[in-house]
Protein backbone atom coordinates (compact mmCIF):
# COMPACT_ATOMS: atom_id res chain seq x y z
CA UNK A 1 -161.16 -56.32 -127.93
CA UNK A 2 -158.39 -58.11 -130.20
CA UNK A 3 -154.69 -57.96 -129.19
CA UNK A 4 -151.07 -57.94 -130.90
CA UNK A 5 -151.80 -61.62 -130.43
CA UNK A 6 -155.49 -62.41 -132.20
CA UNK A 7 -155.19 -63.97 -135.74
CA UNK A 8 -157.72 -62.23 -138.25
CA UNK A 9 -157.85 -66.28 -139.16
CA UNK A 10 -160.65 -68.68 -137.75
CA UNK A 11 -158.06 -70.97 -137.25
CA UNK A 12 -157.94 -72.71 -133.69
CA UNK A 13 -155.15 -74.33 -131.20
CA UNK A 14 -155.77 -77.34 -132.52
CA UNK A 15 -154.60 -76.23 -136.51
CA UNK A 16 -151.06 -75.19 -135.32
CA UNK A 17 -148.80 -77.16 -135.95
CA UNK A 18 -147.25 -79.80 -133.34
CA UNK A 19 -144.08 -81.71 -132.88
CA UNK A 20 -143.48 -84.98 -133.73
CA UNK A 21 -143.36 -86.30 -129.72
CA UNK A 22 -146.57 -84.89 -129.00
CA UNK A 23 -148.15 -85.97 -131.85
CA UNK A 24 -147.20 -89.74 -131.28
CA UNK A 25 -147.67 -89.40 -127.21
CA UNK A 26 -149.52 -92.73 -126.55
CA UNK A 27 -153.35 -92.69 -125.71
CA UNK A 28 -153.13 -96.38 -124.23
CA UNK A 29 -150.99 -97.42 -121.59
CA UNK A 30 -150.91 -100.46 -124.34
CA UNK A 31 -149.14 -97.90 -126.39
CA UNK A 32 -145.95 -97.30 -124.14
CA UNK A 33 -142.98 -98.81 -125.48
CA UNK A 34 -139.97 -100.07 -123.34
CA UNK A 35 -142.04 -100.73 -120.07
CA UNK A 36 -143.43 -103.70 -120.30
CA UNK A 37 -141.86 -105.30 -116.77
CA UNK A 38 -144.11 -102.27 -115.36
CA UNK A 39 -147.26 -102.43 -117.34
CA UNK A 40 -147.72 -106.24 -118.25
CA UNK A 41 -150.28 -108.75 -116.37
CA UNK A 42 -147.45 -109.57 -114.01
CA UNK A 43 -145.80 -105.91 -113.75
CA UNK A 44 -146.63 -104.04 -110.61
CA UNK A 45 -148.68 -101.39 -112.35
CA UNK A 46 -150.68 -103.62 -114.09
CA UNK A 47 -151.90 -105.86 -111.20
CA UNK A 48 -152.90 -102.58 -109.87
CA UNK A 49 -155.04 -101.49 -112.22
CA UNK A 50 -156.63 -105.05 -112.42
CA UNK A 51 -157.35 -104.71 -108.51
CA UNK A 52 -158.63 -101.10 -109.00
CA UNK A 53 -156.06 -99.75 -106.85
CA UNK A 54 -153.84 -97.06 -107.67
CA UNK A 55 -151.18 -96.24 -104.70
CA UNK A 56 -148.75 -93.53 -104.68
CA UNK A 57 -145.58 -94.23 -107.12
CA UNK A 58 -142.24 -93.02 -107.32
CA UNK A 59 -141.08 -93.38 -111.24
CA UNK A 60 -137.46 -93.37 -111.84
CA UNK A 61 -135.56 -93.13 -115.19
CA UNK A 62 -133.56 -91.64 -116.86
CA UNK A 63 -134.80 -88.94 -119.38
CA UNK A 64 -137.51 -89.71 -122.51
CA UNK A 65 -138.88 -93.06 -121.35
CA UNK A 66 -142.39 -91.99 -120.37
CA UNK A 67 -142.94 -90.64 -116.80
CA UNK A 68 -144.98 -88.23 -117.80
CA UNK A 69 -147.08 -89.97 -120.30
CA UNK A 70 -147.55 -93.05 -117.40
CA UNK A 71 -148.42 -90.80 -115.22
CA UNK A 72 -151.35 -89.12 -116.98
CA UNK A 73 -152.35 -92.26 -118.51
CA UNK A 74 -152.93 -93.50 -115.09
CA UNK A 75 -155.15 -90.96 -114.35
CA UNK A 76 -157.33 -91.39 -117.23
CA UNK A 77 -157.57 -95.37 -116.39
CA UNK A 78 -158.29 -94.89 -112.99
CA UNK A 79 -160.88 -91.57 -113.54
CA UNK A 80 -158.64 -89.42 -111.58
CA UNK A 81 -158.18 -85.50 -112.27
CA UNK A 82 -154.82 -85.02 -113.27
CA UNK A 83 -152.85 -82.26 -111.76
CA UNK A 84 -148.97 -81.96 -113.34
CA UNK A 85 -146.56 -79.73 -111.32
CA UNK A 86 -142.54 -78.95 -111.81
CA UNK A 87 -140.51 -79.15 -107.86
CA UNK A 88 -138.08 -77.02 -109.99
CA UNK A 89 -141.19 -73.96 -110.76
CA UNK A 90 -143.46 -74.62 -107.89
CA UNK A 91 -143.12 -73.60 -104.18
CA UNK A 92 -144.93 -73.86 -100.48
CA UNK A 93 -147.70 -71.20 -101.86
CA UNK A 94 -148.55 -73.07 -104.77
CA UNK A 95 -148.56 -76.29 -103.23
CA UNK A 96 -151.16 -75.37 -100.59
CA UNK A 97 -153.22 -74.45 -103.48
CA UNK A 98 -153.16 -77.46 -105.36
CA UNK A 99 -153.58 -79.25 -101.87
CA UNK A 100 -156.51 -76.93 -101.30
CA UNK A 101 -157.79 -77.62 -104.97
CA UNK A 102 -157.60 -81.34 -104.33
CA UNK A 103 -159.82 -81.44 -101.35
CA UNK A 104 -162.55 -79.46 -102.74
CA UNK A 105 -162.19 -82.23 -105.84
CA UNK A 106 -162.31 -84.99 -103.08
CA UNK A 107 -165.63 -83.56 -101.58
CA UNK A 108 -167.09 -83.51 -104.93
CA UNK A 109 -166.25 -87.61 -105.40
CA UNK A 110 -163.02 -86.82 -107.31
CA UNK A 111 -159.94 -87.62 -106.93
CA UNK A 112 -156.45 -86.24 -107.83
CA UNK A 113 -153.22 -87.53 -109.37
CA UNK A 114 -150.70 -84.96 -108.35
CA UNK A 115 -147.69 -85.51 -110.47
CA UNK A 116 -144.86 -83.91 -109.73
CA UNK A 117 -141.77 -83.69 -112.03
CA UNK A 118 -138.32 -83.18 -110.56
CA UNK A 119 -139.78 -84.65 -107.06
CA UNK A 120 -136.04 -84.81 -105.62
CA UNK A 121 -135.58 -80.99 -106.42
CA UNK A 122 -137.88 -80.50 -103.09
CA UNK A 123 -136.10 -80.28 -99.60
CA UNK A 124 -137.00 -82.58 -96.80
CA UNK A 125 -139.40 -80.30 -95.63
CA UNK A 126 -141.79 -79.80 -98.54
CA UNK A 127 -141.29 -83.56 -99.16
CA UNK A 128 -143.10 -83.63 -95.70
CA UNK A 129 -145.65 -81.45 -96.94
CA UNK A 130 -147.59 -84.20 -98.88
CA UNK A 131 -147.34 -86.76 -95.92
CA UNK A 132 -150.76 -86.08 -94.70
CA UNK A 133 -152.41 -85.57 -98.35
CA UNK A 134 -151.25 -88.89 -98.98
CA UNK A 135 -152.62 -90.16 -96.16
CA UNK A 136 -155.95 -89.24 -96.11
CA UNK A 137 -156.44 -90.28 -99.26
CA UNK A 138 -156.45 -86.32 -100.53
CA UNK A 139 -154.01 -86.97 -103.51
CA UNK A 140 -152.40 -89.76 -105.04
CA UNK A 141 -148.70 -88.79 -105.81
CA UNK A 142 -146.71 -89.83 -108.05
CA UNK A 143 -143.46 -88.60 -108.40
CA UNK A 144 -140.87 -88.41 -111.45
CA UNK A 145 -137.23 -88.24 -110.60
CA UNK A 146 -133.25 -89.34 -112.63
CA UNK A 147 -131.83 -89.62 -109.27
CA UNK A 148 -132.11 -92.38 -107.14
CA UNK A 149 -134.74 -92.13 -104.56
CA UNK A 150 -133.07 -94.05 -102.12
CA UNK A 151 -130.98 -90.75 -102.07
CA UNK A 152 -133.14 -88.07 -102.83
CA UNK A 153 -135.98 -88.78 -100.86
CA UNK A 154 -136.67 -89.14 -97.19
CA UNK A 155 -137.72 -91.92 -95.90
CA UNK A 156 -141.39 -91.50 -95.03
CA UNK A 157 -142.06 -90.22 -98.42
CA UNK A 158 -140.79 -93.95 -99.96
CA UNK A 159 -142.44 -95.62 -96.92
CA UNK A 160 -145.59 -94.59 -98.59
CA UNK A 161 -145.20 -94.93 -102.37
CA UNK A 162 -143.37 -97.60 -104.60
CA UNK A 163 -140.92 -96.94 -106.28
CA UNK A 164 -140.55 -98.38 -110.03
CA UNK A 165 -137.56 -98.55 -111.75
CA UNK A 166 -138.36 -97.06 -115.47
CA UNK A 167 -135.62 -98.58 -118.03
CA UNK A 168 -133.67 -97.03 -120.48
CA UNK A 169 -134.44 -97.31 -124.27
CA UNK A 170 -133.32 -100.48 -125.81
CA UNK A 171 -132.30 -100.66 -129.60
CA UNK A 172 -135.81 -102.82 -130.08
CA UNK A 173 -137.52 -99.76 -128.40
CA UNK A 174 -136.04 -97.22 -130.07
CA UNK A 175 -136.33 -99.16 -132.99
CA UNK A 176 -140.64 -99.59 -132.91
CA UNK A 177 -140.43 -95.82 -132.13
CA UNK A 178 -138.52 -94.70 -135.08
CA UNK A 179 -140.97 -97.45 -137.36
CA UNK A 180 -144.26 -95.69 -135.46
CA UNK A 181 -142.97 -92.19 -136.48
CA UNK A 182 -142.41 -93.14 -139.82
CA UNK A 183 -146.10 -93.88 -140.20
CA UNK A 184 -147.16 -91.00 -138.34
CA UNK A 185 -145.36 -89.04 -141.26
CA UNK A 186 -146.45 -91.50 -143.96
CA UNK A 187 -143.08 -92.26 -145.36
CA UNK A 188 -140.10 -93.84 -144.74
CA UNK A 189 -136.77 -92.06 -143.84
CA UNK A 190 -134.66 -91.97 -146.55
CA UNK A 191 -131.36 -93.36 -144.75
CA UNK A 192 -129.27 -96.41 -145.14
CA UNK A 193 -129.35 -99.66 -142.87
CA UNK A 194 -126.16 -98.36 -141.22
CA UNK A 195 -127.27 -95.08 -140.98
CA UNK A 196 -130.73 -95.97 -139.18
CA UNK A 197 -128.66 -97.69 -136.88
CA UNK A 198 -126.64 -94.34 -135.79
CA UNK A 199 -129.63 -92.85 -135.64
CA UNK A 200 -131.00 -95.06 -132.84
CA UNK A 201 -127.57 -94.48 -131.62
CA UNK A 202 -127.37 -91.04 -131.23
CA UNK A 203 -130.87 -90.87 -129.35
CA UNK A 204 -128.65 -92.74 -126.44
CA UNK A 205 -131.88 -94.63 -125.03
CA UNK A 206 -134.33 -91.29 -125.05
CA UNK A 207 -137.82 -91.57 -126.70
CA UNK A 208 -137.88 -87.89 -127.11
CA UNK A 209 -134.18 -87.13 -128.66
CA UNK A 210 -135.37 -89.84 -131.16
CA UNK A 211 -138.43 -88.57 -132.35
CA UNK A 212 -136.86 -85.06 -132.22
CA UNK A 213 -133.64 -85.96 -134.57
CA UNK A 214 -136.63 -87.80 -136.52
CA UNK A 215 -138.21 -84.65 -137.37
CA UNK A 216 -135.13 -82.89 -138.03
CA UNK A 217 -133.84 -85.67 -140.83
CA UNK A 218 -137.60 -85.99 -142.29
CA UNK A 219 -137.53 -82.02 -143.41
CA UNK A 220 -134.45 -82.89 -145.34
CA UNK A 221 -134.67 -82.80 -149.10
CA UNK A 222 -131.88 -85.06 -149.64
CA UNK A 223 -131.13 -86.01 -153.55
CA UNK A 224 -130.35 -89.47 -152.54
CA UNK A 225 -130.07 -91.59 -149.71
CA UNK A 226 -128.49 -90.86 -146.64
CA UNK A 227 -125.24 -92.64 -145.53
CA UNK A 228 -124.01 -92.77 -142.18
CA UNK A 229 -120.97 -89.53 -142.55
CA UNK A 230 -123.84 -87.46 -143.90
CA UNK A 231 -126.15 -87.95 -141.15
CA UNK A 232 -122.88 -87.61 -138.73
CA UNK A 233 -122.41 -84.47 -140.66
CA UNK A 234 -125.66 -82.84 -140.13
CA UNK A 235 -127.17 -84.14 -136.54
CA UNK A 236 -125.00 -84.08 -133.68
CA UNK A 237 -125.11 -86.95 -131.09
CA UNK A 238 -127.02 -86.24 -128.26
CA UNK A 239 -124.34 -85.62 -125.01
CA UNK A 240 -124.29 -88.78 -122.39
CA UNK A 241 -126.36 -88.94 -119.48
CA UNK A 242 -123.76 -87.82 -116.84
CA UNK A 243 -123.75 -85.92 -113.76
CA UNK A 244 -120.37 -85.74 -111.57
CA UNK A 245 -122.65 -85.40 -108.11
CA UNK A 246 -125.79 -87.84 -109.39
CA UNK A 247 -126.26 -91.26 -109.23
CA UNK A 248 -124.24 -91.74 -113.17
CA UNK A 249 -121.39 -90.61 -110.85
CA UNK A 250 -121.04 -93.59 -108.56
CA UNK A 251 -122.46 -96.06 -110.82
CA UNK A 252 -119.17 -95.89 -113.20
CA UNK A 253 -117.11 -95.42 -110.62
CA UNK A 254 -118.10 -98.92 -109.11
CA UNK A 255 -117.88 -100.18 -112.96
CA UNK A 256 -114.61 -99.12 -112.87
CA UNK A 257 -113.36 -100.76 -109.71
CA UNK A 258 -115.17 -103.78 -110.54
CA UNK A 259 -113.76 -104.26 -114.13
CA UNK A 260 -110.12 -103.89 -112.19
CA UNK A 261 -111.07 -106.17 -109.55
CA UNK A 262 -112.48 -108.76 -112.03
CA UNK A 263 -109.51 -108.35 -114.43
CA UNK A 264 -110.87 -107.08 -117.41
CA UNK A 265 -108.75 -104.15 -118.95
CA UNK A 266 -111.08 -103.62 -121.62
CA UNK A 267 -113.86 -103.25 -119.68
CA UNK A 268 -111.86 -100.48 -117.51
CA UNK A 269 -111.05 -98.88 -120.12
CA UNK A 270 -114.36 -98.55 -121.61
CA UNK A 271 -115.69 -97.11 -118.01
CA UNK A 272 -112.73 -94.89 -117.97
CA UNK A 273 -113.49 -93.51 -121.23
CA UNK A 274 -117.20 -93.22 -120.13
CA UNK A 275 -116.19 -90.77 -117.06
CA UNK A 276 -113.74 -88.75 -118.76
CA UNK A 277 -116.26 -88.31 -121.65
CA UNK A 278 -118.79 -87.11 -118.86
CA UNK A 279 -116.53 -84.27 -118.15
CA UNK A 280 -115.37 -86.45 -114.65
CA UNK A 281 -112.38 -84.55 -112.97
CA UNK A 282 -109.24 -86.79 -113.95
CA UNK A 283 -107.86 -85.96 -110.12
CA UNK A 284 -110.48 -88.11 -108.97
CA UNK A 285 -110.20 -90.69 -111.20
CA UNK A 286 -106.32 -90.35 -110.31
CA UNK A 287 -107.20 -90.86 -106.61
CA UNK A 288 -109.84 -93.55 -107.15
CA UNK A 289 -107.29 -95.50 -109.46
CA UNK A 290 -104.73 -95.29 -106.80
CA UNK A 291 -107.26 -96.84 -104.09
CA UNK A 292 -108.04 -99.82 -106.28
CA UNK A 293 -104.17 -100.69 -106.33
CA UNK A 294 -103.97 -100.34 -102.60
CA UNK A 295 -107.54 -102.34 -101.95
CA UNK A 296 -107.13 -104.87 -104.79
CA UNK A 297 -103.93 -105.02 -105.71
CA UNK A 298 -101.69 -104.98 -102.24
CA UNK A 299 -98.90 -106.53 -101.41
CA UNK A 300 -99.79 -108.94 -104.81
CA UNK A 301 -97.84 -106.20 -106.55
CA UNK A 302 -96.17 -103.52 -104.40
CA UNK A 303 -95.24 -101.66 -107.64
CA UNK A 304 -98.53 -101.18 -108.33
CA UNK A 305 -99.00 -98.70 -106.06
CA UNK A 306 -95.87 -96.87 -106.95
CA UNK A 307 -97.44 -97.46 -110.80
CA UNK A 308 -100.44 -95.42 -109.67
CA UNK A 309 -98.95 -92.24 -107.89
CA UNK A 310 -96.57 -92.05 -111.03
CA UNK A 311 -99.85 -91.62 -113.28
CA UNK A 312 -101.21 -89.37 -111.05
CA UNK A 313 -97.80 -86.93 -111.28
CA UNK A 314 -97.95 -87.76 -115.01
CA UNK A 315 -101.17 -86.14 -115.08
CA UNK A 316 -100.49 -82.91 -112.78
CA UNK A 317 -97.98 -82.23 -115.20
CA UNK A 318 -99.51 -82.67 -118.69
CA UNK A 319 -102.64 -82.04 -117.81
CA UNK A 320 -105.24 -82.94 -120.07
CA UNK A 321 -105.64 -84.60 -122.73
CA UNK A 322 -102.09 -85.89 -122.73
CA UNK A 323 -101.82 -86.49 -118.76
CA UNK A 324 -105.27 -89.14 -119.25
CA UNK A 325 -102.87 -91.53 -121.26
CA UNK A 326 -101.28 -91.99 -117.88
CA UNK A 327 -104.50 -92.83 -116.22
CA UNK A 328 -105.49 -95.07 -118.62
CA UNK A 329 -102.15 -96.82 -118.64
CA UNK A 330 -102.68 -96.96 -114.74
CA UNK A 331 -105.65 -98.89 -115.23
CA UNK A 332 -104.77 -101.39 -117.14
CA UNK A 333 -101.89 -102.52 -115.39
CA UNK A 334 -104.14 -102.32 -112.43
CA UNK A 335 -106.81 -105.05 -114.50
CA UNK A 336 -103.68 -106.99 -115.48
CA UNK A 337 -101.99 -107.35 -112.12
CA UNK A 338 -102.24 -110.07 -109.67
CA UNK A 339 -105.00 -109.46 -107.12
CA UNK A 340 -105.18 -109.82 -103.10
CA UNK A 341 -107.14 -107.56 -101.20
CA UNK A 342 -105.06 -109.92 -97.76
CA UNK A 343 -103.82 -107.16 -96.49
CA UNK A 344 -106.94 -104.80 -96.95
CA UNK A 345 -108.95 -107.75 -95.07
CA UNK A 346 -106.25 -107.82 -92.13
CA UNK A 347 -106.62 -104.42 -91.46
CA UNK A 348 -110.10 -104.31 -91.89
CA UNK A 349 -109.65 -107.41 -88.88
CA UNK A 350 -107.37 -105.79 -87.10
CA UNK A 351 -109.33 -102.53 -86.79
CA UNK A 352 -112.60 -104.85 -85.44
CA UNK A 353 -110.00 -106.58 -82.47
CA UNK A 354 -108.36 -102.76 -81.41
CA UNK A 355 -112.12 -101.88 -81.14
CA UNK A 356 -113.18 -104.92 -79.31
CA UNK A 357 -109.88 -104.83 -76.56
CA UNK A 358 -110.67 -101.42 -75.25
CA UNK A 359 -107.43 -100.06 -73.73
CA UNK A 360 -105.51 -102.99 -73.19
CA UNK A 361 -101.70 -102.20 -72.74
CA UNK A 362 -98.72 -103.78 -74.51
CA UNK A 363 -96.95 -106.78 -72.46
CA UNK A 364 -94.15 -104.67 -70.26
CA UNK A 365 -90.96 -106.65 -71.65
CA UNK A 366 -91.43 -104.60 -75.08
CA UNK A 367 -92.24 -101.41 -72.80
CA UNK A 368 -89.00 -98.66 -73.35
CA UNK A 369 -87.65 -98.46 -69.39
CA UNK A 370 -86.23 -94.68 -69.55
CA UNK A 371 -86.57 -94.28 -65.65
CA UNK A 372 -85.69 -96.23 -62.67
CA UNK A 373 -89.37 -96.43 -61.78
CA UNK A 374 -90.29 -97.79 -64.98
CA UNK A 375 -87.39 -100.58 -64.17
CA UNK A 376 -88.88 -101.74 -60.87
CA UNK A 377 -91.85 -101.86 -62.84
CA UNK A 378 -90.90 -104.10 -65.12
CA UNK A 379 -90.33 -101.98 -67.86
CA UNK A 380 -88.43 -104.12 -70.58
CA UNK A 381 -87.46 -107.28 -68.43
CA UNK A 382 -87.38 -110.10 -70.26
CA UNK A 383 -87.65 -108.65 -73.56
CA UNK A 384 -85.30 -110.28 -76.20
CA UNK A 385 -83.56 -108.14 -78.78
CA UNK A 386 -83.97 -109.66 -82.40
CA UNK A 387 -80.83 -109.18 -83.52
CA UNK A 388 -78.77 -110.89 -81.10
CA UNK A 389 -81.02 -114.37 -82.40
CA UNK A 390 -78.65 -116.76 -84.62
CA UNK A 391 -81.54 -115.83 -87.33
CA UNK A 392 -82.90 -113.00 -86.62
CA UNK A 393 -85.97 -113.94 -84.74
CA UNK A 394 -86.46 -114.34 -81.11
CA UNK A 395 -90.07 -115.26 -81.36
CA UNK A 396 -92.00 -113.33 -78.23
CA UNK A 397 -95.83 -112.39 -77.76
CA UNK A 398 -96.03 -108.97 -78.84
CA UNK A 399 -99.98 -108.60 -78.19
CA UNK A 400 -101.44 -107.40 -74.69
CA UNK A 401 -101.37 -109.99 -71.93
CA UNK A 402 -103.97 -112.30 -71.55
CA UNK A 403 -105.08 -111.34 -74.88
CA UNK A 404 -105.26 -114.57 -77.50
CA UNK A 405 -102.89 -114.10 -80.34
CA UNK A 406 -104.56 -112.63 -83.51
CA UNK A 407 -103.97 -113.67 -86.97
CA UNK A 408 -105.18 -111.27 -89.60
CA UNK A 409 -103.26 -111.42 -92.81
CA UNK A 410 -103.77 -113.98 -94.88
CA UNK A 411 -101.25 -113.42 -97.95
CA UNK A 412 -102.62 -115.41 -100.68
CA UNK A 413 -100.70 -117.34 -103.51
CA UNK A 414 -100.48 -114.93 -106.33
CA UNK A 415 -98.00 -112.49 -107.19
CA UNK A 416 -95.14 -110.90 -104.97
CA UNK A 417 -97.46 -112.14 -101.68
CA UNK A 418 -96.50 -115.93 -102.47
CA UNK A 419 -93.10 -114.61 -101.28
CA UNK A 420 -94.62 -113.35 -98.38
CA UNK A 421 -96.23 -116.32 -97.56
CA UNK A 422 -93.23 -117.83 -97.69
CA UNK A 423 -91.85 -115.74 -95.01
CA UNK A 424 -94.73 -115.82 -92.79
CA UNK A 425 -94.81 -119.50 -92.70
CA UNK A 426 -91.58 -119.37 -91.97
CA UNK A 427 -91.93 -117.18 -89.26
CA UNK A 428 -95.22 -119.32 -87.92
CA UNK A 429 -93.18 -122.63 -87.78
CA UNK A 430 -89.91 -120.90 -85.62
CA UNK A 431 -92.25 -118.93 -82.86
CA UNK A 432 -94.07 -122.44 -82.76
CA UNK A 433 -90.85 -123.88 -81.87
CA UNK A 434 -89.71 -121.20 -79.37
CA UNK A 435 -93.27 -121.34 -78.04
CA UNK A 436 -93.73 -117.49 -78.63
């Protein structure tokens, strides 16, 4: 009996009409653009298919660069049933059926690719769950996931499967993309050199955002040719790949404090930009900026610190936008300054030694004597009060006794610390003297 849904029509799924990504999803593994280091002669997935042996993969990338296509393509190479499944739709119940499901396949002389989208969406425990699937040879997994898997997934999962690093779009990519979907459509778009370039742009190094602003620009009826403000005008750029708790979160972050470090203020800026862009909380930036000048920075340029909390009350007040001027003016100083990261290192050295000496006690002659027992102790004898020295210095050991003197700053020659230097040489040479 028909339904609401029957067309009076004998017109089947395959006559409706189908979007430009699925129409142009490769049939080859030949046919996958951007991959090559993964499906070449020499790529891991390719000497694996030469050898006949499929093992269970972990594919990570960022969005639109063909999991899911490899991942049923590899089934169809390697004659295995392909089973897709979402971590973010499916749970326990489900999963014992499409364990169940497998097996049955298995006795029949099939096997299964169980592809699972979103793998790092499961908890440790259903991760566990395929463990003995895997191992018997039940299912081959392979696994689709943005985040990074040395993160996201427990250990015996990766102990079992390799993981392969999917890249992002290039321009050339995006490029023979844009050139194959112009001959799926049989024409070319009608857009000018500059604006086929913000095109590839906008699709921020995903397949699928191309091929979907594509489709929107080829059912245009433009009267002329289409400049870059027009095509600005009508498409809006596709938001950044950003995620303040993912992996995009600590990967700028370290861009950031490496472009300081390496004294590049452009660069810092740029990375700066990129966070705040990505909707990153300028308080942590504020706080992160601040660390750099402390780890970095040091005693090279004490105002740098200073420089830093300023920004960071500059901000608290203003707010944003206005307060991120202060951030970004943080930073750059920051790039610009001299660098030493001496006293960072000494207490980094310092912390190892306190560790190492237990519970050692100071020498008694710096020891406070408030009691007579303390006196007949030897609370304080012998210890020799600075300021009575001609300059300043009386030169004693300080450390516990029997303990070797440690020397853990090193100040280095740039900046404010070549003063210091200075000082601690000068130091060095008069408790040499007075055999301190």
């Amino acid at each position: 009996m028909p339904d609401l849904f029957d067309s009076p029509t004998d017109r089947t799924e395959s006559d409706a009409p189908r979007p430009l990504a699925d129409r142009l999803r490769p049939r080859t593994l030949g046919e996958v653009i951007g991959q090559d280091h993964l499906l070449g002669p020499d790529g891991p997935l390719g000497a694996m298919l030469a050898a006949g042996s499929l093992s269970s993969l972990v594919l990570w990338g960022p969005p639109g660069v063909g999991k899911t296509t490899i991942a049923r393509l590899l089934a169809d190479v390697t004659d295995l049933h392909f089973v897709q499944i979402s971590a973010i739709f499916t749970g326990v119940p489900e999963l014992r059926k499409v364990f169940e499901a497998a097996r049955l396949r298995r006795r029949n002389g099939q096997g299964t690719l169980l592809f699972v989208d979103e793998i790092h969406r499961f908890n440790k425990a259903q991760q566990d769950g395929f463990l003995p699937h895997m191992e018997d040879g039940t299912i081959v997994l392979v696994g689709a996931t943005t985040e990074n898997p040395s993160f996201e997934l427990n250990a015996a999962l990766l102990s079992r499967s390799q993981v392969l690093v999917l890249n992002r779009l290039d321009e050339t990519a995006l490029a023979a993309m844009l050139a194959r979907a112009e001959s799926e459509l049989g024409r070319t778009l009608p857009l000018t050199d500059a604006a086929r370039m913000s095109l590839l742009a906008m699709a921020d190094g995903d397949g699928r955002a191309l091929l979907n602003l594509v489709e929107q620009v080829s059912a245009w009826k433009p009267d002329g040719v289409i400049d870059t403000d027009a095509l600005s005008a009508r498409l809006t750029q596709r938001a950044a790949q950003y995620d303040k708790s993912g992996d995009a979160h600590y990967n700028l972050i370290s861009a950031l404090h490496k472009s300081v470090r390496g004294s590049d203020p452009d660069a810092a800026l740029y990375w700066l930009a990129r966070m705040l862009k990505g909707g990153e909380d300028p308080r942590y930036l504020a706080r992160r900026i601040t660390r750099m000048a402390v780890e970095d920075i040091g005693l090279a340029d004490p105002q740098a610190q200073a420089l830093c909390l300023q920004a960071w009350q500059v901000y608290e007040r203003l707010g944003s936008p206005e307060g991120e001027l202060a951030l970004a003016q943080a930073v750059v100083y920051l790039a610009l300054a001299p660098k030493s990261n001496a006293a960072y290192a000494g207490y980094k050295a310092a912390m190892r030694a306190a560790g190492q000496t237990g519970s050692e006690p100071p020498p008694k002659h710096i020891l406070n004597a408030p009691t007579s027992l303390m006196k007949d102790q030897g609370y304080g004898e012998g210890y020799s009060y600075d300021h009575d020295a001609e300059d300043g210095f009386s030169g004693q050991h300080y450390f516990p006794e029997g303990m070797k003197r440690g020397i853990y700053y090193f100040p280095v020659e740039r900046g404010f610390e070549r003063d210091l230097k200075r000082r601690l040489d000068y130091f060095v040479k008069l408790r040499a003297k007075r055999g301190g």
